[in-house]
PDB file of N, CA and C in Angstrom:
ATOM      1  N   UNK A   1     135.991 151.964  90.906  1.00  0.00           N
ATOM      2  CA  UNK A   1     134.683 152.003  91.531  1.00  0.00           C
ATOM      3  C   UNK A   1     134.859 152.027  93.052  1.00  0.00           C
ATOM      4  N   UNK A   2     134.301 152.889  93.939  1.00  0.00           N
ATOM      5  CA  UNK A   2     134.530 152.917  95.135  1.00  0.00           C
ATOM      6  C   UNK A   2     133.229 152.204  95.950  1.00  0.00           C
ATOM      7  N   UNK A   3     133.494 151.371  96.516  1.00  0.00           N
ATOM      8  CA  UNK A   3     132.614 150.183  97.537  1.00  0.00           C
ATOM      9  C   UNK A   3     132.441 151.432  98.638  1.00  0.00           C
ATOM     10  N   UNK A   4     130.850 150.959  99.131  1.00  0.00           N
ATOM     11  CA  UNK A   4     130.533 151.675 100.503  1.00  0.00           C
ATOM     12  C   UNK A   4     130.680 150.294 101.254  1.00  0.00           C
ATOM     13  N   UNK A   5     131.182 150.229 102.880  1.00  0.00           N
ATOM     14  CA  UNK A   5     131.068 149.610 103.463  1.00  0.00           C
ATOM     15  C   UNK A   5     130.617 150.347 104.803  1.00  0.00           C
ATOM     16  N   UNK A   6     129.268 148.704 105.615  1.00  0.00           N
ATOM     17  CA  UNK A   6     129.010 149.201 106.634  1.00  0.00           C
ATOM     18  C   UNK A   6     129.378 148.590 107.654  1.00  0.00           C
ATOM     19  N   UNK A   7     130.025 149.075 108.874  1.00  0.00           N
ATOM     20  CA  UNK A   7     130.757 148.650 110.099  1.00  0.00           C
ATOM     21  C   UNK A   7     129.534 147.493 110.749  1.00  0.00           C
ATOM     22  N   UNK A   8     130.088 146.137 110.907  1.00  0.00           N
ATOM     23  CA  UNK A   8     129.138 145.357 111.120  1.00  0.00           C
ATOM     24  C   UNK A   8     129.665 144.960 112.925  1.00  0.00           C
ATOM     25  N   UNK A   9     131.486 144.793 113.318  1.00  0.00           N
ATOM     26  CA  UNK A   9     131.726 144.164 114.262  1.00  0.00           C
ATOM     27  C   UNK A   9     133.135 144.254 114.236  1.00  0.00           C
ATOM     28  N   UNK A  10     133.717 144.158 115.802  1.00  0.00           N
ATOM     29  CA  UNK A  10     135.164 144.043 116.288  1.00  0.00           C
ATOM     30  C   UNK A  10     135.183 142.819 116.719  1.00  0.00           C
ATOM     31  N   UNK A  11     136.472 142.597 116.046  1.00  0.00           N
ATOM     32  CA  UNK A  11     136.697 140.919 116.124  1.00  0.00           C
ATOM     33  C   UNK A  11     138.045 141.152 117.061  1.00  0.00           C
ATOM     34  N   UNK A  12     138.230 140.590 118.138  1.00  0.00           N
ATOM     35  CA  UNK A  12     139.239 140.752 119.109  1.00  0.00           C
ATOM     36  C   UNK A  12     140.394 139.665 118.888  1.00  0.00           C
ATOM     37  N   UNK A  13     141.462 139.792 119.066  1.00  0.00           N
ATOM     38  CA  UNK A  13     142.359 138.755 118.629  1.00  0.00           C
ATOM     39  C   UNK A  13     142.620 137.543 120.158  1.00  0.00           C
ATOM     40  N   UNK A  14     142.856 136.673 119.941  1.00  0.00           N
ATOM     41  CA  UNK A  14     143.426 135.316 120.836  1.00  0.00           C
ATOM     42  C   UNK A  14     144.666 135.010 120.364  1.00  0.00           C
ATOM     43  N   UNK A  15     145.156 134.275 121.388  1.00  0.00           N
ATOM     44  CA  UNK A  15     146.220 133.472 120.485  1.00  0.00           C
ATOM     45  C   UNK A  15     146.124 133.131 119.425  1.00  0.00           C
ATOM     46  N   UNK A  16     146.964 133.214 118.585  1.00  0.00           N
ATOM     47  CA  UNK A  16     147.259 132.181 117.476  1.00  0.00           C
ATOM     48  C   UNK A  16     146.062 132.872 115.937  1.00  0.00           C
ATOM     49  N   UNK A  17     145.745 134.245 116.175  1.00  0.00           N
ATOM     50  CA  UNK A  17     144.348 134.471 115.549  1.00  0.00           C
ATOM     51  C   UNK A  17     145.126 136.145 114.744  1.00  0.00           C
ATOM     52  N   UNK A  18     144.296 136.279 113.871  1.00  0.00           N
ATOM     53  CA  UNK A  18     144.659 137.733 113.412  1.00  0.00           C
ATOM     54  C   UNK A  18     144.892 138.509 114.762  1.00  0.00           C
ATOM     55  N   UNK A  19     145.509 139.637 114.374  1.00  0.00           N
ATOM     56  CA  UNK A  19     144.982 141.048 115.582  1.00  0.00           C
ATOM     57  C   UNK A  19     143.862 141.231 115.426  1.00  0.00           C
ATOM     58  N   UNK A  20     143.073 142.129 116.569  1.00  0.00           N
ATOM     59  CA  UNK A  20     141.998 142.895 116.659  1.00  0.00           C
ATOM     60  C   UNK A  20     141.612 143.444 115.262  1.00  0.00           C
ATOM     61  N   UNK A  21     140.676 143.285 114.857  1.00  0.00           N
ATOM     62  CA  UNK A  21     140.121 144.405 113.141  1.00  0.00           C
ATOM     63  C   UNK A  21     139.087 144.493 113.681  1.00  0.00           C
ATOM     64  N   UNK A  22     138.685 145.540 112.597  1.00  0.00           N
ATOM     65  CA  UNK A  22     137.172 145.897 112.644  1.00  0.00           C
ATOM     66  C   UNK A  22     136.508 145.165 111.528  1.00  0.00           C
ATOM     67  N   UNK A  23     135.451 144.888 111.091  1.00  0.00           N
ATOM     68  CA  UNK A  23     134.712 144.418 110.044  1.00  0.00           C
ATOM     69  C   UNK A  23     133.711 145.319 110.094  1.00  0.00           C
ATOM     70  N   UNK A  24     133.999 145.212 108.167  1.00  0.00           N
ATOM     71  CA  UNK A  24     133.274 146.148 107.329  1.00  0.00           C
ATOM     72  C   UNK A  24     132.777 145.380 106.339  1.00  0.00           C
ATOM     73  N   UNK A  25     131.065 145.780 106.066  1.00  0.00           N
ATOM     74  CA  UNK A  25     130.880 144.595 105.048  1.00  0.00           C
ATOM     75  C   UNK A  25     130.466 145.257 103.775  1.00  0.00           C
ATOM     76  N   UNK A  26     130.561 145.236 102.202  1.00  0.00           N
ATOM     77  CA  UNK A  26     130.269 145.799 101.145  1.00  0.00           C
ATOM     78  C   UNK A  26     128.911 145.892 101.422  1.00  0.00           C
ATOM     79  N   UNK A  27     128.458 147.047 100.805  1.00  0.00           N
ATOM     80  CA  UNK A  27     126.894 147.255 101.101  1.00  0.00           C
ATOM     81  C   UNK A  27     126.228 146.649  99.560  1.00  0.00           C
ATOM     82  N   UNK A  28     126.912 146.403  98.711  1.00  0.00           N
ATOM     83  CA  UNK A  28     126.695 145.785  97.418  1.00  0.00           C
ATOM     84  C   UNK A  28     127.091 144.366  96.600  1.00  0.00           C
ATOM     85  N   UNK A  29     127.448 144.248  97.847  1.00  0.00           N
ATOM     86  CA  UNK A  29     128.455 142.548  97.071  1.00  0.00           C
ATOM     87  C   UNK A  29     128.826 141.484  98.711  1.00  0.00           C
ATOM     88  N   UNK A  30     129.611 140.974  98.435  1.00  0.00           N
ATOM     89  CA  UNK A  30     130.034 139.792  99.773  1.00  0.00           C
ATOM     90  C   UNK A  30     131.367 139.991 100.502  1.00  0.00           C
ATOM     91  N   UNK A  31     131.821 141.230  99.760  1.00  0.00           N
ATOM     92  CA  UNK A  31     133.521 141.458 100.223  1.00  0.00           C
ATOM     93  C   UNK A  31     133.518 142.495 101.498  1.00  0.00           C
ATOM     94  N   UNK A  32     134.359 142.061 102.435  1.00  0.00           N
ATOM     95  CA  UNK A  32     134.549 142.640 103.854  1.00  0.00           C
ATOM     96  C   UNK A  32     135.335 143.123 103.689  1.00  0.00           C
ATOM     97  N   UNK A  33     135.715 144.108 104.377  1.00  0.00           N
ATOM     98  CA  UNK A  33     137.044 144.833 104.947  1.00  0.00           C
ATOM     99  C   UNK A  33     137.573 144.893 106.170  1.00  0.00           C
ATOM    100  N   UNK A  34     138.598 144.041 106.382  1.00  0.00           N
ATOM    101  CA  UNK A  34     139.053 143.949 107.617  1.00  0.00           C
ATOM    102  C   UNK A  34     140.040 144.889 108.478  1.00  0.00           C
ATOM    103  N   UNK A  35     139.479 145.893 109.097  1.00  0.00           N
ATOM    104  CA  UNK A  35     140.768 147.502 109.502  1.00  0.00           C
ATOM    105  C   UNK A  35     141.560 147.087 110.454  1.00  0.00           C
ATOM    106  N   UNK A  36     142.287 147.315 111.230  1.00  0.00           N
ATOM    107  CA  UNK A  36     143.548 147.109 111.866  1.00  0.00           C
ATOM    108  C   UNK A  36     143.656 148.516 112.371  1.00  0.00           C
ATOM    109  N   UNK A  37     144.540 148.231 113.888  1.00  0.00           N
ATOM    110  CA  UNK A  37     144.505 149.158 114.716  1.00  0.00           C
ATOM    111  C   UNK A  37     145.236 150.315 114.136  1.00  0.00           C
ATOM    112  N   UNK A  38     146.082 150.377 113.228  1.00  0.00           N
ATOM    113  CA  UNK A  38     146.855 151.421 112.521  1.00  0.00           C
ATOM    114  C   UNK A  38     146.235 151.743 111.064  1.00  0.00           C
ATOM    115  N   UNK A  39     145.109 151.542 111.245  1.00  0.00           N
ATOM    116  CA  UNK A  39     144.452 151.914 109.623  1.00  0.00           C
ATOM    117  C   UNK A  39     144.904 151.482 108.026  1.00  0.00           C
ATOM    118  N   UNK A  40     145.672 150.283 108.824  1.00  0.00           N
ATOM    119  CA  UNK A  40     146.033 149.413 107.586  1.00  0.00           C
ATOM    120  C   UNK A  40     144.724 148.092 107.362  1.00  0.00           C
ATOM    121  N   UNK A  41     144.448 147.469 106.071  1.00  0.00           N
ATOM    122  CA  UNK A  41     143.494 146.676 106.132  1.00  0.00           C
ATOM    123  C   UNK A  41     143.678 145.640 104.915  1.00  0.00           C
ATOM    124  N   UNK A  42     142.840 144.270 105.203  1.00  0.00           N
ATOM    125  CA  UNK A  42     142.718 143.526 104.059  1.00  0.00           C
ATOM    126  C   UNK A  42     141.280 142.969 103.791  1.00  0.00           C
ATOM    127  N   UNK A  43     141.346 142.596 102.392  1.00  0.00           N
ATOM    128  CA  UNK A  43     139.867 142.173 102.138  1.00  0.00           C
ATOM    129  C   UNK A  43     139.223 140.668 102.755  1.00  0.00           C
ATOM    130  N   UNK A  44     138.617 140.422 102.655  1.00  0.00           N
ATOM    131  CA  UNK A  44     137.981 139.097 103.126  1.00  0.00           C
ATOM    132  C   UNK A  44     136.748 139.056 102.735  1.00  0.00           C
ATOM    133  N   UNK A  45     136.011 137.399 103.636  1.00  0.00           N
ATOM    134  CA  UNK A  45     134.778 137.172 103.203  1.00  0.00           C
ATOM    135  C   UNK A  45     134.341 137.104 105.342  1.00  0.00           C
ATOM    136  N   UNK A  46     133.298 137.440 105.044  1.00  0.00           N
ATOM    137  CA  UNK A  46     132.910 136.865 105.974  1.00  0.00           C
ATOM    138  C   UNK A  46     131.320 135.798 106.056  1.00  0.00           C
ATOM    139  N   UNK A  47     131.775 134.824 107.079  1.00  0.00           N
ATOM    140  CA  UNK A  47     130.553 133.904 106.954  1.00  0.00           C
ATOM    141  C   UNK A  47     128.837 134.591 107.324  1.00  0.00           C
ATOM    142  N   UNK A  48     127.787 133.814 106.962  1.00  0.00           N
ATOM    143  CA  UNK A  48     126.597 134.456 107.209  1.00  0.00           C
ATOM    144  C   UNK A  48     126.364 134.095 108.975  1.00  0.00           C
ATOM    145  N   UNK A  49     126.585 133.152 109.627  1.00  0.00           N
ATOM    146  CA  UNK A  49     126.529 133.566 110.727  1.00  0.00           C
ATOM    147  C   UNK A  49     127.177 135.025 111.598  1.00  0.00           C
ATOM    148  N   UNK A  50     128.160 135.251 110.831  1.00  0.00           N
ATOM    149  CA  UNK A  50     128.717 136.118 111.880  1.00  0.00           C
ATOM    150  C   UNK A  50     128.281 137.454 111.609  1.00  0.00           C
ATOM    151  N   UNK A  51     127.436 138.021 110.129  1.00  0.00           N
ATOM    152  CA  UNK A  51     126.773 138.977 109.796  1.00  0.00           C
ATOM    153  C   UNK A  51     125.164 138.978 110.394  1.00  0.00           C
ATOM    154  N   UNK A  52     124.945 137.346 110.757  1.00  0.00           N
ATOM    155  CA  UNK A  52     123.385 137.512 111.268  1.00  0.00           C
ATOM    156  C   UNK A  52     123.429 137.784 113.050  1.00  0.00           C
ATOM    157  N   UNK A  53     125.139 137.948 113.146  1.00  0.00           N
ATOM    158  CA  UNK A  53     125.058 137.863 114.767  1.00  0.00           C
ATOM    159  C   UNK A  53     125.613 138.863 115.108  1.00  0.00           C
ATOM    160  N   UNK A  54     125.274 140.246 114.461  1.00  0.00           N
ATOM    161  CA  UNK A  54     126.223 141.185 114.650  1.00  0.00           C
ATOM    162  C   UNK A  54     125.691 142.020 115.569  1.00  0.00           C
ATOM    163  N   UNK A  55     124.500 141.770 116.385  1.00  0.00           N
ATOM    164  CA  UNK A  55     124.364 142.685 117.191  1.00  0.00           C
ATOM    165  C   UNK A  55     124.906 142.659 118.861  1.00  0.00           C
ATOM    166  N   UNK A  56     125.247 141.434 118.898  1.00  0.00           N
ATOM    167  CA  UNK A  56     126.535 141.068 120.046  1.00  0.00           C
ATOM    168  C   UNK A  56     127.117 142.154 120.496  1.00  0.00           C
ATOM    169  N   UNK A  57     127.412 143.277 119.319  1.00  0.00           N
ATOM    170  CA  UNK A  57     129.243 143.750 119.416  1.00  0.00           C
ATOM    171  C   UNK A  57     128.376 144.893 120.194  1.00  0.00           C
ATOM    172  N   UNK A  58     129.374 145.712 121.191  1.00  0.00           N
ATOM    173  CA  UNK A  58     129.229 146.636 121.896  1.00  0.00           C
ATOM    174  C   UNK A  58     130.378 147.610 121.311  1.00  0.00           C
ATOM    175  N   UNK A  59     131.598 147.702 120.420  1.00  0.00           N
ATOM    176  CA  UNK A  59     132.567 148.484 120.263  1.00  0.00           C
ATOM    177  C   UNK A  59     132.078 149.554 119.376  1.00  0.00           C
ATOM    178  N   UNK A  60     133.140 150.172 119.129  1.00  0.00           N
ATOM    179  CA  UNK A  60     132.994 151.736 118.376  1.00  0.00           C
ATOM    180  C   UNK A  60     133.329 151.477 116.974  1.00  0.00           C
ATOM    181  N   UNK A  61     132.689 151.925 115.975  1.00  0.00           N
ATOM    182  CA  UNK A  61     132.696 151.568 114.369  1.00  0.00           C
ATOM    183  C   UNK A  61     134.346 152.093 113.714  1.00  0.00           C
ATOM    184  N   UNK A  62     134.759 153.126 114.477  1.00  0.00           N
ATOM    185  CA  UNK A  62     136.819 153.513 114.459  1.00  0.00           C
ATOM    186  C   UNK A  62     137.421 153.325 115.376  1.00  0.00           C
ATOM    187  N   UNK A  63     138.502 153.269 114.904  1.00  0.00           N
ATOM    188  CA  UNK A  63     139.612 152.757 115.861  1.00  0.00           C
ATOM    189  C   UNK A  63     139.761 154.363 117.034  1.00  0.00           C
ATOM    190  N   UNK A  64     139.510 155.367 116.110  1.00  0.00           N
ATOM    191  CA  UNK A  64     139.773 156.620 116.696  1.00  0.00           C
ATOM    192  C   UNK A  64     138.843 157.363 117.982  1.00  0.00           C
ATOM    193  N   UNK A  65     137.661 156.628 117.857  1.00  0.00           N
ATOM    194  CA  UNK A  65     136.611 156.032 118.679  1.00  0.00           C
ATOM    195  C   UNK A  65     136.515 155.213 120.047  1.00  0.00           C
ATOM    196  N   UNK A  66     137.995 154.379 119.817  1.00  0.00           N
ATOM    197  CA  UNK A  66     138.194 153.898 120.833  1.00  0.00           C
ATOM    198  C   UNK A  66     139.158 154.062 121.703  1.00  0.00           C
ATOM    199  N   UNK A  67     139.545 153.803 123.233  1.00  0.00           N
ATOM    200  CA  UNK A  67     139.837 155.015 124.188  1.00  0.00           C
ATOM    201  C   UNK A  67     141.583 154.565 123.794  1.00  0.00           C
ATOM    202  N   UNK A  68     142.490 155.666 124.464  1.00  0.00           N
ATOM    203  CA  UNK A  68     143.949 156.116 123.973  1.00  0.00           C
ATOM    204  C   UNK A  68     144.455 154.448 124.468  1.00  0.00           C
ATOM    205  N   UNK A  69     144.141 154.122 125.539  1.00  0.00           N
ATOM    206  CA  UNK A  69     144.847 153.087 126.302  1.00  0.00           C
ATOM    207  C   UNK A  69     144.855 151.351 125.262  1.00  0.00           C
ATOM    208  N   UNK A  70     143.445 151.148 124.888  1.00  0.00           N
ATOM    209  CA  UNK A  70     143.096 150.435 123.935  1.00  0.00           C
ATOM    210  C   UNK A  70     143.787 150.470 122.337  1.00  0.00           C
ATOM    211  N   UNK A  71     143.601 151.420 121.975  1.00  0.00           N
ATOM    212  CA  UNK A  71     144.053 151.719 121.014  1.00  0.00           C
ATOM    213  C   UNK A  71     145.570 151.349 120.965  1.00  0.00           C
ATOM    214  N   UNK A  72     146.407 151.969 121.801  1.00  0.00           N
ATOM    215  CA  UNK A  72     147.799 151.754 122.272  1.00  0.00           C
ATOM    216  C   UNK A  72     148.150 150.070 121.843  1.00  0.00           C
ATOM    217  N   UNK A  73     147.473 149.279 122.937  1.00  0.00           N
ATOM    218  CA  UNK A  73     147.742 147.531 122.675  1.00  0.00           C
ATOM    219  C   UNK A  73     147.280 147.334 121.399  1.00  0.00           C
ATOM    220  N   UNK A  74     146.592 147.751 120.797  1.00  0.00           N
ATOM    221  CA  UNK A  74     146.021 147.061 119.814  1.00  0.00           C
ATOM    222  C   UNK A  74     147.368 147.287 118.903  1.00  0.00           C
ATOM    223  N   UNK A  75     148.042 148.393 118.757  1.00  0.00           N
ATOM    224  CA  UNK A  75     148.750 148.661 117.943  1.00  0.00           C
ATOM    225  C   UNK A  75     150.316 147.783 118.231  1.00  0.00           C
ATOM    226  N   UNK A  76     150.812 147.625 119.767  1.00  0.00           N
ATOM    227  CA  UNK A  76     151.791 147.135 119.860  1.00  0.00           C
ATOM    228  C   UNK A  76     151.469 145.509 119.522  1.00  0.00           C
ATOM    229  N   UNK A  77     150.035 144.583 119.691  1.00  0.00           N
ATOM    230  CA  UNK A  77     150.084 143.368 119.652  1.00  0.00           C
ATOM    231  C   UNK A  77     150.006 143.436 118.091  1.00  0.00           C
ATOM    232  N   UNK A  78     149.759 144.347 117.260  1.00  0.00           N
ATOM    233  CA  UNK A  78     149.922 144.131 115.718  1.00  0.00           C
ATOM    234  C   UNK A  78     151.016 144.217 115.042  1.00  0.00           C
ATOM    235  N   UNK A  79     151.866 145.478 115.395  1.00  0.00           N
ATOM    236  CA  UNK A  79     153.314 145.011 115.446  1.00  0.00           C
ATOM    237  C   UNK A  79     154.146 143.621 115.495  1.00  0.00           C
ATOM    238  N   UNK A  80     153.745 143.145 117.395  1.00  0.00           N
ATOM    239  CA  UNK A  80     154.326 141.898 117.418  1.00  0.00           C
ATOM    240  C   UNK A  80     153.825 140.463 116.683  1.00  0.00           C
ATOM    241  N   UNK A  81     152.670 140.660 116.064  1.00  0.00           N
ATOM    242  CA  UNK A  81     152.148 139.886 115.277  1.00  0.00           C
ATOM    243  C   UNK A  81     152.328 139.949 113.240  1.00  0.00           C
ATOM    244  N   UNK A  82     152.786 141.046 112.949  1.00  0.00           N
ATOM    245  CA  UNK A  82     153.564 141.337 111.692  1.00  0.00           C
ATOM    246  C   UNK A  82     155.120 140.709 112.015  1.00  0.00           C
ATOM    247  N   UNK A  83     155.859 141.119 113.335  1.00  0.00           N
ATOM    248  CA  UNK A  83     157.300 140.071 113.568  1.00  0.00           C
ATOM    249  C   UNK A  83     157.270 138.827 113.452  1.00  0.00           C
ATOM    250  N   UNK A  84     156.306 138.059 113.900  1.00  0.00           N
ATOM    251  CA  UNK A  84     156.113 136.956 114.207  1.00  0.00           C
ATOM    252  C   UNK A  84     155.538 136.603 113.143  1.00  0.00           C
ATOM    253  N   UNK A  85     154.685 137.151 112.132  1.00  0.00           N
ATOM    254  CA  UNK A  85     154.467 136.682 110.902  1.00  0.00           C
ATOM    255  C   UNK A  85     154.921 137.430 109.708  1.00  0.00           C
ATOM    256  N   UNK A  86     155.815 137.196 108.848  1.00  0.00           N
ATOM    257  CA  UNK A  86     156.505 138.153 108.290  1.00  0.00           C
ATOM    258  C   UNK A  86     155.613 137.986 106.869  1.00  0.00           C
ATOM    259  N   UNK A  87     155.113 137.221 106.741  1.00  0.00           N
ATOM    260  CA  UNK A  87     154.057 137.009 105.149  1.00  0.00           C
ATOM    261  C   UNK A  87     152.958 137.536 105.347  1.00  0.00           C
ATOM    262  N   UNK A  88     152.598 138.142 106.342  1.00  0.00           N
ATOM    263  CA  UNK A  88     151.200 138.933 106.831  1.00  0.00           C
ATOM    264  C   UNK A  88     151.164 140.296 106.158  1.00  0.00           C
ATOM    265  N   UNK A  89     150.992 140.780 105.146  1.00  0.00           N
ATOM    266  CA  UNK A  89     151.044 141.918 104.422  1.00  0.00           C
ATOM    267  C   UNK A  89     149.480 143.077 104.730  1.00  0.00           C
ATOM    268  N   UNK A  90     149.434 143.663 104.891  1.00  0.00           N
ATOM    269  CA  UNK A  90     148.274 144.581 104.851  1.00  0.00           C
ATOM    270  C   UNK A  90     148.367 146.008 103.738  1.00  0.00           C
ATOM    271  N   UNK A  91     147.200 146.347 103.175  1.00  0.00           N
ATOM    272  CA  UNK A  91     147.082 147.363 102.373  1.00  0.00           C
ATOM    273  C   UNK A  91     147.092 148.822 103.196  1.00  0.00           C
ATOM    274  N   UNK A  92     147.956 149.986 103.085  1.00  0.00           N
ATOM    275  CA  UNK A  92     147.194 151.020 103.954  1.00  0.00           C
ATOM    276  C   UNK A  92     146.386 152.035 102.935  1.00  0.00           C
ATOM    277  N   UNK A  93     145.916 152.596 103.805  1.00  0.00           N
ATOM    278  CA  UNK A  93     145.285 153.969 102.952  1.00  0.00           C
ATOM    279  C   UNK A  93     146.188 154.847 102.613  1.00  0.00           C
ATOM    280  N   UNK A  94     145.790 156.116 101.080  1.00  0.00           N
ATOM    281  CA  UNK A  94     146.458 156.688 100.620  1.00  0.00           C
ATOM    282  C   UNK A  94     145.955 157.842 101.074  1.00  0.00           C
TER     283      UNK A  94
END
């Protein structure tokens, strides 16, 4: 069964925090999709505050969307954050 999801928010990374993803929320159920700067992703939940506060976000709904320079870090701090966590697994697309 293929889930539609709709781009709700970019969650930016801090210390000590996932990388940068995008959030995607099932348009039929409670399951998120969390994308990653290399179009790898995992599922999640996300809380109801952060779906009732989604109009905050100013970013672009793809990564491809967003400018070369950005894109760039996002990808090297996900890297260094897969080294640094080696049990951090992500799904990619086929």
């Amino acid at each position: 069964m293929n889930l539609t999801y709709k781009y709700l928010y970019t969650r930016f990374h801090v210390f000590g925090s996932l990388p940068s993803h995008k959030v995607f929320k099932s348009e039929t159920g409670s399951q998120s999709k969390l994308v990653f700067a290399d179009q790898s992703f995992i599922y999640g939940l996300v809380s109801d505050w952060a779906i009732n506060n989604t109009h905050f976000d100013g970013c672009k709904p793809t990564w491809e969307q967003e400018s070369k320079l950005f894109l760039a870090k996002e990808k090297d701090a996900l890297v260094l954050y897969r080294l640094q966590h080696p049990h951090f697994k992500t799904e990619a697309l086929i």
